[in-house]
N, C-alpha and C. Protein backbone atom coordinates (compact mmCIF):
# COMPACT_ATOMS: atom_id res chain seq x y z
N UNK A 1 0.83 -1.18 0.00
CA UNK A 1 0.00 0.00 0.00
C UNK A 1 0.88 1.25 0.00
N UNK A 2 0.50 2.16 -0.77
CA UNK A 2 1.07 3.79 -0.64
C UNK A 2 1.54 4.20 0.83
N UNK A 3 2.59 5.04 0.66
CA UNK A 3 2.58 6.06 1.67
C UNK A 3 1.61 7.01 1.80
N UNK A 4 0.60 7.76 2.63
CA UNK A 4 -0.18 8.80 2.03
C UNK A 4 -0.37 9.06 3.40
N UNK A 5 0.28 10.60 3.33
CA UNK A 5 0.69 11.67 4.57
C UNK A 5 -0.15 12.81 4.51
N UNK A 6 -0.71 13.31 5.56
CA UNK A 6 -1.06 14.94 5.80
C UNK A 6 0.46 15.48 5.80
N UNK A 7 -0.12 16.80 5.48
CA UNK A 7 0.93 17.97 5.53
C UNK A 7 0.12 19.48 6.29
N UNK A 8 0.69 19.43 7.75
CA UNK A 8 -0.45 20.89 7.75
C UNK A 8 -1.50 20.80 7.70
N UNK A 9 -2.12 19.54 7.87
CA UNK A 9 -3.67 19.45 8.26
C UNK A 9 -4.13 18.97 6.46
N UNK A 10 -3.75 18.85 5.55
CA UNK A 10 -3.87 19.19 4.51
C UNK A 10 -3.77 17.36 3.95
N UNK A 11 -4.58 16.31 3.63
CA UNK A 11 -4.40 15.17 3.19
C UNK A 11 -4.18 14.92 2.01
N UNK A 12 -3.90 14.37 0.81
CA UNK A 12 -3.91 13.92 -0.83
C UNK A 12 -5.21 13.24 -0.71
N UNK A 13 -5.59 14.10 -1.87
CA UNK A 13 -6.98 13.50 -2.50
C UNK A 13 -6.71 12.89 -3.49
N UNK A 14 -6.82 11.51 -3.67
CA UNK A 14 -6.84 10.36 -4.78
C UNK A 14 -7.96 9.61 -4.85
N UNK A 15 -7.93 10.48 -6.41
CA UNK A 15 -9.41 9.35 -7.08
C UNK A 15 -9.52 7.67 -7.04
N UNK A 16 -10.02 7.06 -7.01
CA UNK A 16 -9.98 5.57 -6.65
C UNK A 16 -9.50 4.67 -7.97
N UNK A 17 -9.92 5.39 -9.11
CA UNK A 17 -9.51 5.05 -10.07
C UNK A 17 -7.99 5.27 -10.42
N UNK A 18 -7.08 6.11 -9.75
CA UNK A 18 -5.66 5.54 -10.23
C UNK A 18 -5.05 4.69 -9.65
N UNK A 19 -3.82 4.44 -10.16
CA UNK A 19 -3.27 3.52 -9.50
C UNK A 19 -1.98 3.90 -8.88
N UNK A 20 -1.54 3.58 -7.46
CA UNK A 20 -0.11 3.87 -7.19
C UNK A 20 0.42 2.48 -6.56
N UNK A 21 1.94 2.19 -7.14
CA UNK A 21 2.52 1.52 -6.75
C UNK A 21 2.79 1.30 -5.15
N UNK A 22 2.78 0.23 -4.53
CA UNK A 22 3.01 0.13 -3.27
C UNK A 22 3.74 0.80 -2.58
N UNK A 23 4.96 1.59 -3.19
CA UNK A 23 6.10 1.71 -2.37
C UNK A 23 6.00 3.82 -3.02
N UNK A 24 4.80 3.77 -3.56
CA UNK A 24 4.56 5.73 -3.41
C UNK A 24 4.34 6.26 -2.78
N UNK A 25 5.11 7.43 -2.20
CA UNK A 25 5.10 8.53 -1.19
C UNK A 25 4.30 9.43 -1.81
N UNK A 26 3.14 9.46 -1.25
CA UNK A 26 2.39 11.34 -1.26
C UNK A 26 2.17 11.81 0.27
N UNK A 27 2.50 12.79 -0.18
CA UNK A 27 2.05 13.82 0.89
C UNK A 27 1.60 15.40 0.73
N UNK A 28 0.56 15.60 1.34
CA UNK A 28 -0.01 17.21 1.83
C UNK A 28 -0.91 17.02 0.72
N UNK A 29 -1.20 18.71 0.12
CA UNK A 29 -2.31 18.81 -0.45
C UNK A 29 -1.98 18.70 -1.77
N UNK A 30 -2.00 17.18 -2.57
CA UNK A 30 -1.94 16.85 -3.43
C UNK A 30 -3.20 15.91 -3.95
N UNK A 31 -2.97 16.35 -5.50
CA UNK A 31 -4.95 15.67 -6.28
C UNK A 31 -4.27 14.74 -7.14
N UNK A 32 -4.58 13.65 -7.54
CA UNK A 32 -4.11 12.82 -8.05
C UNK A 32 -5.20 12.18 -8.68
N UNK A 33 -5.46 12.18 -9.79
CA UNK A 33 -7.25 12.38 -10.74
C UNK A 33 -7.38 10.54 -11.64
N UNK A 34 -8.45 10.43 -11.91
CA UNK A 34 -8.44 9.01 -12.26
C UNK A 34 -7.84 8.85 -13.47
N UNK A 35 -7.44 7.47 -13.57
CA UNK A 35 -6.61 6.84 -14.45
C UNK A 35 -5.14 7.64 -14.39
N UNK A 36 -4.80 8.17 -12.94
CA UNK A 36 -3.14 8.57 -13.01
C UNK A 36 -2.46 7.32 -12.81
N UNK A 37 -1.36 7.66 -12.85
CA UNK A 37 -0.61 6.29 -12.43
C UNK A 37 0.68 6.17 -11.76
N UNK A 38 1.13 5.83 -10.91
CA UNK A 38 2.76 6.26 -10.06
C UNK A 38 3.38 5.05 -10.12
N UNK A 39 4.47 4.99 -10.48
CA UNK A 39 4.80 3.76 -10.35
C UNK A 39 5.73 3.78 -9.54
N UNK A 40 6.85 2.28 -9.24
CA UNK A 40 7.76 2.51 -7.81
C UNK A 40 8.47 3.02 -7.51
N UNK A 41 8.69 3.71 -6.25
CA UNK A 41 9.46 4.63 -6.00
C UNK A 41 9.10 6.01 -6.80
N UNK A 42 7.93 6.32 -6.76
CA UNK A 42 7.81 7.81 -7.06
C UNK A 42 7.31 8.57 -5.58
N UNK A 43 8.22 9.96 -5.50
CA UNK A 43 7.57 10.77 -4.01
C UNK A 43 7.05 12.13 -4.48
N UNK A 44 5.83 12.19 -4.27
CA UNK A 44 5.19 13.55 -4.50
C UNK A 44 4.93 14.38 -3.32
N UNK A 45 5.54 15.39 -2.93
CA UNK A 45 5.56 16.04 -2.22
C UNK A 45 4.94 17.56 -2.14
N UNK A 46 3.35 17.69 -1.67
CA UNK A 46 3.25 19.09 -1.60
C UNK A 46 2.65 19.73 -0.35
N UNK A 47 3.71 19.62 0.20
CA UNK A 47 4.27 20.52 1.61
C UNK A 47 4.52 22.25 1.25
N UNK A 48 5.01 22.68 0.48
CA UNK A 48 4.83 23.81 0.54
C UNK A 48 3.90 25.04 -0.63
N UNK A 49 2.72 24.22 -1.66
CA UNK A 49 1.88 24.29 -2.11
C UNK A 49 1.73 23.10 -2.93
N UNK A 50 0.44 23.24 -3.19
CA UNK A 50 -0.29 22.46 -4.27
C UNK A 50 -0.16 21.41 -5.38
N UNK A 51 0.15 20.21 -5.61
CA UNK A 51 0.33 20.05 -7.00
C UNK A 51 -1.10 18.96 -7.18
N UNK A 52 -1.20 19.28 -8.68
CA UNK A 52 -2.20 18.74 -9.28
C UNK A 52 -1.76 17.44 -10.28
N UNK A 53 -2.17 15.82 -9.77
CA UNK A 53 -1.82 14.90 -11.03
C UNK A 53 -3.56 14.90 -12.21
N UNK A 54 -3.59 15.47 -13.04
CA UNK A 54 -4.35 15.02 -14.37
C UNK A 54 -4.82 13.98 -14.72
N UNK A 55 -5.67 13.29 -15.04
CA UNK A 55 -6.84 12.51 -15.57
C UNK A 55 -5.01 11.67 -16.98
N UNK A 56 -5.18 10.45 -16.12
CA UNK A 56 -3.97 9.64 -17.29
C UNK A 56 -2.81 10.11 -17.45
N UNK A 57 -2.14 10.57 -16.40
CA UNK A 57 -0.93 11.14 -16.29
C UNK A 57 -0.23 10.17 -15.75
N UNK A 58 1.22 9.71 -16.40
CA UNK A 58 2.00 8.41 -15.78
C UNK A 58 3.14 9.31 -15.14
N UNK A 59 3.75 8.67 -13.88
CA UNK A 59 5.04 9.23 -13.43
C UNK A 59 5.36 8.27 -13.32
N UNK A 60 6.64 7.53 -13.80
CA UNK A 60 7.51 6.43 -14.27
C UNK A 60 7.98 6.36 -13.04
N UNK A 61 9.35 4.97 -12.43
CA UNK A 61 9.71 4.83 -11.29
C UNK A 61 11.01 5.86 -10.65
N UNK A 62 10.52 6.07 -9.62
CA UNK A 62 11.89 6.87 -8.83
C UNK A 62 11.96 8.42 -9.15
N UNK A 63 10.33 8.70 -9.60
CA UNK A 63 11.03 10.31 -9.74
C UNK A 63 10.31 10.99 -8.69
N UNK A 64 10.88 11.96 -8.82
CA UNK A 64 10.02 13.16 -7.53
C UNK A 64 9.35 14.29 -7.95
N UNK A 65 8.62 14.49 -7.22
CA UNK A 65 7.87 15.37 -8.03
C UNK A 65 7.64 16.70 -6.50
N UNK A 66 7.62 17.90 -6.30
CA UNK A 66 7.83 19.06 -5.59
C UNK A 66 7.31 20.01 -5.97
N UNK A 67 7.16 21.02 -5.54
CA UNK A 67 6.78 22.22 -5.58
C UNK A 67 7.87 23.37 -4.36
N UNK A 68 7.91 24.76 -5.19
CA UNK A 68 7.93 25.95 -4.27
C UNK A 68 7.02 26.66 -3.84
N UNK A 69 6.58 27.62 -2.90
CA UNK A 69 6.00 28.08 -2.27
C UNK A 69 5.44 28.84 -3.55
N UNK A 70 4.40 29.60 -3.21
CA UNK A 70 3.98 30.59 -4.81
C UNK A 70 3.18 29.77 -5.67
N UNK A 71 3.22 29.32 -6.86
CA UNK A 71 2.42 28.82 -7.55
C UNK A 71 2.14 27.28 -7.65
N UNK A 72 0.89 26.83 -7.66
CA UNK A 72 1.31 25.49 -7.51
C UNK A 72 1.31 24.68 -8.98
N UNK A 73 1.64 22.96 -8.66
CA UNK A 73 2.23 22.91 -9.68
C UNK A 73 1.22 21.44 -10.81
N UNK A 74 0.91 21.76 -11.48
CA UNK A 74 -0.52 21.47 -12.45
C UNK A 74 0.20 20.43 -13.52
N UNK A 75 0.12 19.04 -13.52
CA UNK A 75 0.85 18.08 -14.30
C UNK A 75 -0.97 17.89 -15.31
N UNK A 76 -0.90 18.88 -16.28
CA UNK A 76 -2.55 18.89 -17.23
C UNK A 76 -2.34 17.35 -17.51
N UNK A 77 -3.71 16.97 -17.85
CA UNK A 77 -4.39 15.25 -18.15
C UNK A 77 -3.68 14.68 -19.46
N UNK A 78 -3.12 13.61 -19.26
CA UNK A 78 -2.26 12.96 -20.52
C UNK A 78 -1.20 13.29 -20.41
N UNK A 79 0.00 13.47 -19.55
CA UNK A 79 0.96 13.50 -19.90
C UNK A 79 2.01 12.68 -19.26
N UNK A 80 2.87 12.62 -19.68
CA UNK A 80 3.85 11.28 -19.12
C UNK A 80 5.35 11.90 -19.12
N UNK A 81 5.71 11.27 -17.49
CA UNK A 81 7.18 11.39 -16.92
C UNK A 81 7.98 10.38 -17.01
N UNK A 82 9.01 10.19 -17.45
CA UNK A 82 9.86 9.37 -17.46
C UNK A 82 10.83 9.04 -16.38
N UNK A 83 11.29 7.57 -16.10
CA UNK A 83 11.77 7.29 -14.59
C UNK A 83 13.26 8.47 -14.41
N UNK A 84 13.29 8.41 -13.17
CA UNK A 84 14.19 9.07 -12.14
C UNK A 84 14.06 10.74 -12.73
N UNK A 85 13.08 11.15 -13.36
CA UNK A 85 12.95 12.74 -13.47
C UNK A 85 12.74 13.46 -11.96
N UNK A 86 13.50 14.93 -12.39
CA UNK A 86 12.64 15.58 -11.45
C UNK A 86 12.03 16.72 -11.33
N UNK A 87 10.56 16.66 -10.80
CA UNK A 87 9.49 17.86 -11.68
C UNK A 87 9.49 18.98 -10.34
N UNK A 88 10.24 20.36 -10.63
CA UNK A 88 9.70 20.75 -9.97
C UNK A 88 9.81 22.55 -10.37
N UNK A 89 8.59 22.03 -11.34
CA UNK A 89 8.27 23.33 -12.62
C UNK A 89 7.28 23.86 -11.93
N UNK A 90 6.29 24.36 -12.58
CA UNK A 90 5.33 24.98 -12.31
C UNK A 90 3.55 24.52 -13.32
N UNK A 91 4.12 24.07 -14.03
CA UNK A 91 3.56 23.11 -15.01
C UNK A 91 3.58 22.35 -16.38
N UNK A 92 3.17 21.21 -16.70
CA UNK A 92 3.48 20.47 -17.48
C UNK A 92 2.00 20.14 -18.60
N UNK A 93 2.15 20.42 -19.70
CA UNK A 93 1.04 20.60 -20.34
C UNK A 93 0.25 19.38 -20.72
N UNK A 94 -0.91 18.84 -21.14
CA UNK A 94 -1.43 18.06 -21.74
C UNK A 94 -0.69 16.93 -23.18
N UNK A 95 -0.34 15.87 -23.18
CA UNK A 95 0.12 15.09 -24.57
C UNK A 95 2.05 15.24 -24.39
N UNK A 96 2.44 16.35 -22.98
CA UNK A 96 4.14 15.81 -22.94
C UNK A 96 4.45 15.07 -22.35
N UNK A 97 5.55 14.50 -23.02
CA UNK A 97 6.66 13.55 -22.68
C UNK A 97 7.76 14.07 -21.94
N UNK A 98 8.19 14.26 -20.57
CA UNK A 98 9.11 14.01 -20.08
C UNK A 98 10.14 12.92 -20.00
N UNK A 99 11.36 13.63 -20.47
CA UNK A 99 12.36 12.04 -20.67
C UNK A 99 13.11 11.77 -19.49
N UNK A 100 13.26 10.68 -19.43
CA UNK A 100 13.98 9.85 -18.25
C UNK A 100 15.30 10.47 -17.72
N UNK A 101 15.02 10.72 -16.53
CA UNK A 101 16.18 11.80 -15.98
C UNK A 101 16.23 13.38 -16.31
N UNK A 102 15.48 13.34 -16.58
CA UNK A 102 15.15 14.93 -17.29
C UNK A 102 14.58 16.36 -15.78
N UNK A 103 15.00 17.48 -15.77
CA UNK A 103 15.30 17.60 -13.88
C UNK A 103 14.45 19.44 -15.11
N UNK A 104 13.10 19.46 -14.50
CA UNK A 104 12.46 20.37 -14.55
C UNK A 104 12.72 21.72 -13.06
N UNK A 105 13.55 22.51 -13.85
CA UNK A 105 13.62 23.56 -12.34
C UNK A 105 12.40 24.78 -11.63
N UNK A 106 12.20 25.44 -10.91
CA UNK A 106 11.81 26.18 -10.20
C UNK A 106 10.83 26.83 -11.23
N UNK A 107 9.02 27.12 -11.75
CA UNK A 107 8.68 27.97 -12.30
C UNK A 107 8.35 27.59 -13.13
N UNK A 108 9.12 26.73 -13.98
CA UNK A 108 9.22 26.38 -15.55
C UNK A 108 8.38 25.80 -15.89
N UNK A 109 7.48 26.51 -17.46
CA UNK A 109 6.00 26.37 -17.90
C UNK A 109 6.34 25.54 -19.32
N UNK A 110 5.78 24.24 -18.61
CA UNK A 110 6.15 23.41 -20.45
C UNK A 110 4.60 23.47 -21.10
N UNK A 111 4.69 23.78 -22.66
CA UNK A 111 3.55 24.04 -23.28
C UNK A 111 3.07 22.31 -23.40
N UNK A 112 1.88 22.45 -23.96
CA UNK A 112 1.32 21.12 -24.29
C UNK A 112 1.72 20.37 -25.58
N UNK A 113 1.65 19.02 -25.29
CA UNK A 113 2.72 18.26 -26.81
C UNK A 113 3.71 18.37 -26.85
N UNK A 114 5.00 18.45 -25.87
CA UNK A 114 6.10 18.62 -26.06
C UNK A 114 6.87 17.29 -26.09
N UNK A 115 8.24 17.47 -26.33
CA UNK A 115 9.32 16.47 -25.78
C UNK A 115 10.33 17.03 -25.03
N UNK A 116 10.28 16.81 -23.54
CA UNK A 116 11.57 16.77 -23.40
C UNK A 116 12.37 15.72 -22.85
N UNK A 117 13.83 16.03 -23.72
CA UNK A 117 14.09 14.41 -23.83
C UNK A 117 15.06 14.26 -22.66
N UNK A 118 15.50 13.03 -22.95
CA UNK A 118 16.21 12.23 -21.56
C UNK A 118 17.32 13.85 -21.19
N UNK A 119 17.57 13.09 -19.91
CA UNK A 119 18.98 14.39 -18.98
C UNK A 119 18.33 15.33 -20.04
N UNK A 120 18.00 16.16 -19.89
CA UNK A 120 17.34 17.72 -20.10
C UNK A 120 17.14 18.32 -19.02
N UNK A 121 17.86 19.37 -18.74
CA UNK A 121 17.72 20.13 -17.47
C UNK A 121 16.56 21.35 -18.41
N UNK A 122 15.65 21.75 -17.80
CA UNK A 122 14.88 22.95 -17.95
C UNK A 122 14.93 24.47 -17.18
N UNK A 123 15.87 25.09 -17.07
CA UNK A 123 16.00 25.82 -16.13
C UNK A 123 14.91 26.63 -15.33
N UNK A 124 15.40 27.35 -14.56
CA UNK A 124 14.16 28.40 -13.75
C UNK A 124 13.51 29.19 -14.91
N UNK A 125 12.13 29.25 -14.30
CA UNK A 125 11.58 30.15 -14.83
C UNK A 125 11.40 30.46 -16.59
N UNK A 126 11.90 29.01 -17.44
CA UNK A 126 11.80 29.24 -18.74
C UNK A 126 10.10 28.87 -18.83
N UNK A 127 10.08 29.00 -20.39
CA UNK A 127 8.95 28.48 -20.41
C UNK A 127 8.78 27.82 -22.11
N UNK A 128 8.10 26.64 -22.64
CA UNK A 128 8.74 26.25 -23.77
C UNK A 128 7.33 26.09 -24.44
N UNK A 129 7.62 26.37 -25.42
CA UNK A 129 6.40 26.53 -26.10
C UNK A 129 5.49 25.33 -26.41
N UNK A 130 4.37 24.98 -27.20
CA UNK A 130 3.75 23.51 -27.04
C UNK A 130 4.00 23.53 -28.98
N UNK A 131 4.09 22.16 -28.84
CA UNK A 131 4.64 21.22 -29.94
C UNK A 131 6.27 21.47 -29.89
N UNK A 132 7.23 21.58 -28.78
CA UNK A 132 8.47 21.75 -28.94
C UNK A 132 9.26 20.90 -28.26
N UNK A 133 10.31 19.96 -29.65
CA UNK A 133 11.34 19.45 -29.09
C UNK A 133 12.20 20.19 -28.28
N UNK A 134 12.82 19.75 -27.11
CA UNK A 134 14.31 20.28 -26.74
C UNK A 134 14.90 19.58 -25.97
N UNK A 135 16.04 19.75 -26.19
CA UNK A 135 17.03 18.49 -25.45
C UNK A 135 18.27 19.28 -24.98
N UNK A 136 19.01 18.48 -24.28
CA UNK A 136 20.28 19.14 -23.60
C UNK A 136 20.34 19.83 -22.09
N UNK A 137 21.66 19.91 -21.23
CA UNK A 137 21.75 20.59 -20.44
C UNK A 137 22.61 22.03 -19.93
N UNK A 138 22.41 23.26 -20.37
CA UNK A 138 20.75 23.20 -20.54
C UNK A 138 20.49 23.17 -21.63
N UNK A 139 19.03 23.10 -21.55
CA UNK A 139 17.96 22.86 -22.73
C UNK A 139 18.21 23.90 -24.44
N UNK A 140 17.80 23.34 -24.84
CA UNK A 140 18.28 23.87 -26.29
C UNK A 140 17.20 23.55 -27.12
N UNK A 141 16.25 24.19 -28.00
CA UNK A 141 14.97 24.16 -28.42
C UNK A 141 15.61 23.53 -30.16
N UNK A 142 14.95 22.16 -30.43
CA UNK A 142 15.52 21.64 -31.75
C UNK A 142 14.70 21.71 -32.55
N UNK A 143 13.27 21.33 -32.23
CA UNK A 143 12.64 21.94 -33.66
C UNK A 143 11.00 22.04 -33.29
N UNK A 144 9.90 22.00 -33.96
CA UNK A 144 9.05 21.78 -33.78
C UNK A 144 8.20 20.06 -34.12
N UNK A 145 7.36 19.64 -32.76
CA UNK A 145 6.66 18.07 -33.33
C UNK A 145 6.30 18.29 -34.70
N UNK A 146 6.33 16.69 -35.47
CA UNK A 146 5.15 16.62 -36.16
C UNK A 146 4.42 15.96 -35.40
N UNK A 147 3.14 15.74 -36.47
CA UNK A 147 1.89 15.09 -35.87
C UNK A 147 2.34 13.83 -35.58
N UNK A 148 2.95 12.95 -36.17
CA UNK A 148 3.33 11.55 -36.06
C UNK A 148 3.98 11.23 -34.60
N UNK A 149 4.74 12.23 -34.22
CA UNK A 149 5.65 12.29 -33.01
C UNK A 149 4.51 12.53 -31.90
N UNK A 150 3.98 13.67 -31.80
CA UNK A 150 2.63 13.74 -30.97
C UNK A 150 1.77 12.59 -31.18
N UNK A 151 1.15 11.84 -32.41
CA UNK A 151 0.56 10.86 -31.58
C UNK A 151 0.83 9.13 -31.25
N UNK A 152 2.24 9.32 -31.64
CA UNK A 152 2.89 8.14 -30.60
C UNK A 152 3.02 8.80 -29.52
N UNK A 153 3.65 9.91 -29.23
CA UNK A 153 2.96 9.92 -27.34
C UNK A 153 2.33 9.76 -26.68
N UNK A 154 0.96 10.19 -27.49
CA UNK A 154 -0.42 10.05 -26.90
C UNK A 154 -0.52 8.70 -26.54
N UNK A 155 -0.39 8.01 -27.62
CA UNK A 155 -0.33 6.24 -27.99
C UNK A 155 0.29 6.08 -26.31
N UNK A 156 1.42 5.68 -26.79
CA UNK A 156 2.53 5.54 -25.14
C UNK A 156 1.26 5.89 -23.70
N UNK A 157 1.14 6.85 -24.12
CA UNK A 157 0.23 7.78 -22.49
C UNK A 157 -1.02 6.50 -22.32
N UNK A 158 -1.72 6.66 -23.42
CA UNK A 158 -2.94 5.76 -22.99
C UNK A 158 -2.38 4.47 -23.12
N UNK A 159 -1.46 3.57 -23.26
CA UNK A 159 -0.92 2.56 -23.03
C UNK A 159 -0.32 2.52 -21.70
N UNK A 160 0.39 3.30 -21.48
CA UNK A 160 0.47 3.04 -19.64
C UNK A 160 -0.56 3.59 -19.13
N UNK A 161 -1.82 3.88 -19.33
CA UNK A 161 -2.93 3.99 -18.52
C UNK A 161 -3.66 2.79 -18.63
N UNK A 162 -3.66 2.04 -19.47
CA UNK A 162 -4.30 0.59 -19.49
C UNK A 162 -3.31 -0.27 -18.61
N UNK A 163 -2.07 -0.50 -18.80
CA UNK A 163 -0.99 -0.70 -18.09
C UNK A 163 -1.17 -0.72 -16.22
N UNK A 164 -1.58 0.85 -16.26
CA UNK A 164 -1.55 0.57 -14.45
C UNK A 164 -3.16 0.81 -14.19
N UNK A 165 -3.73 0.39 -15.06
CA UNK A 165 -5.39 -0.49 -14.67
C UNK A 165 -4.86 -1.87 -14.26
N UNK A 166 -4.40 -2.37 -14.91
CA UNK A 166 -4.05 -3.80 -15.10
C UNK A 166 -3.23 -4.23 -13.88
N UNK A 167 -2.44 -3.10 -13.59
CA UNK A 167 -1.36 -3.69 -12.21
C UNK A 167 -2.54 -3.11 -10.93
N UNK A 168 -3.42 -1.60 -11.09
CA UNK A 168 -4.23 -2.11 -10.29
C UNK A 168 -4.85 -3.18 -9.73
N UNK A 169 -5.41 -3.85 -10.87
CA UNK A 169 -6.27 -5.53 -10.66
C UNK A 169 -5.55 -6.21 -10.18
N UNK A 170 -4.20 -6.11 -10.22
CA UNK A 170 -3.03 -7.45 -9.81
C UNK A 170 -3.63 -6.70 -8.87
N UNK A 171 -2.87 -5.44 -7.52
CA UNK A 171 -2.83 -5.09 -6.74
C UNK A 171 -4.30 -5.07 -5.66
N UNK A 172 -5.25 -5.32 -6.25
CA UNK A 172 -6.38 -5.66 -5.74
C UNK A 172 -6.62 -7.18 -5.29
N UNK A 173 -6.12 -7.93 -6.25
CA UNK A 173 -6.03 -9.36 -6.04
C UNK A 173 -5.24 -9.78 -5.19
N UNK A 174 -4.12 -8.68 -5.13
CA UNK A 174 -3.04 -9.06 -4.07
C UNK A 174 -3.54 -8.96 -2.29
N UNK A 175 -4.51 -7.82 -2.58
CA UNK A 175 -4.99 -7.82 -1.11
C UNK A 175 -6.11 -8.90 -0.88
N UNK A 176 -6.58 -9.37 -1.40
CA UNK A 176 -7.43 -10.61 -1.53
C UNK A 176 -6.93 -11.87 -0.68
N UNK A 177 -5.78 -12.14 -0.78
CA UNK A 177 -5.29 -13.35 -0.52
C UNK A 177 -4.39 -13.49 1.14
């Protein structure tokens, strides 16, 4: 079963419909919306404001996810993190791909449909437009999606949302026995 902590009087509200891996840390006032999905070793932490998980949003294993004080931080419906990232932007748009190891800093507004790819640092306070590749540390804007690229993401997204339905049911069965 999850970790799932108050912060400040403040509990995580999780829809029943996602799924989190046994070994996920949430804490404080965090929303976590149906068909999200956490897998192991992810810690979401919002102790010092808000973050919002989206309707089919995957966070892959071992990443963290944070907030700063000031704005909180809005992961929009459909989008997917890749393992050991770490999010602690200000928001992440609808249909992006975060790549594996990829370390989102303080503020930083990713548009919707993006890529950013593996080790990509995003610095403070940028903000990247939607349909935009960029890669590197730091980040370096390479071109604009096509459609083909956007909807194998999508693809990917609703495939690990069927994905951690499915390890739900294991995980239901598991308490069964």
């Amino acid at each position: 079963m999850a970790y799932i902590y108050p912060f400040r009087g403040q509990w995580p509200d999780i829809d029943p419909g996602a799924y989190l891996a046994d070994n996920v840390t949430v804490i404080g006032k965090v929303t976590i919306k149906k068909g999200a999905n956490l897998w192991p070793g992810v810690v979401v932490r919002g102790d010092d404001n808000e973050i919002i998980i989206g309707k089919g949003v995957n966070i892959q294993d071992n990443t963290v996810v944070h907030v700063d004080p000031g704005d909180p931080l809005v992961l929009d419906d459909y989008c997917m993190v890749g393992h050991n990232a770490v999010i602690h932007c200000k928001h992440i748009g609808s249909g992006t791909l975060v790549g594996m190891g990829a370390v989102l800093l303080a503020n930083a507004d990713i548009g919707e449909e993006c890529i950013i790819g593996a080790g990509t640092m995003i610095t403070q306070n940028k903000v990247i437009q939607p349909r935009s590749m960029v890669y590197g540390t730091p980040f370096k804007f390479v071109r604009a999606l096509r459609q083909e690229e956007v909807d194998a993401v999508h693809k990917d997204i609703l495939e690990y949302e069927a994905l951690g339905q499915e390890y739900k049911a294991m995980q239901e069965m598991m308490k069964q026995k």
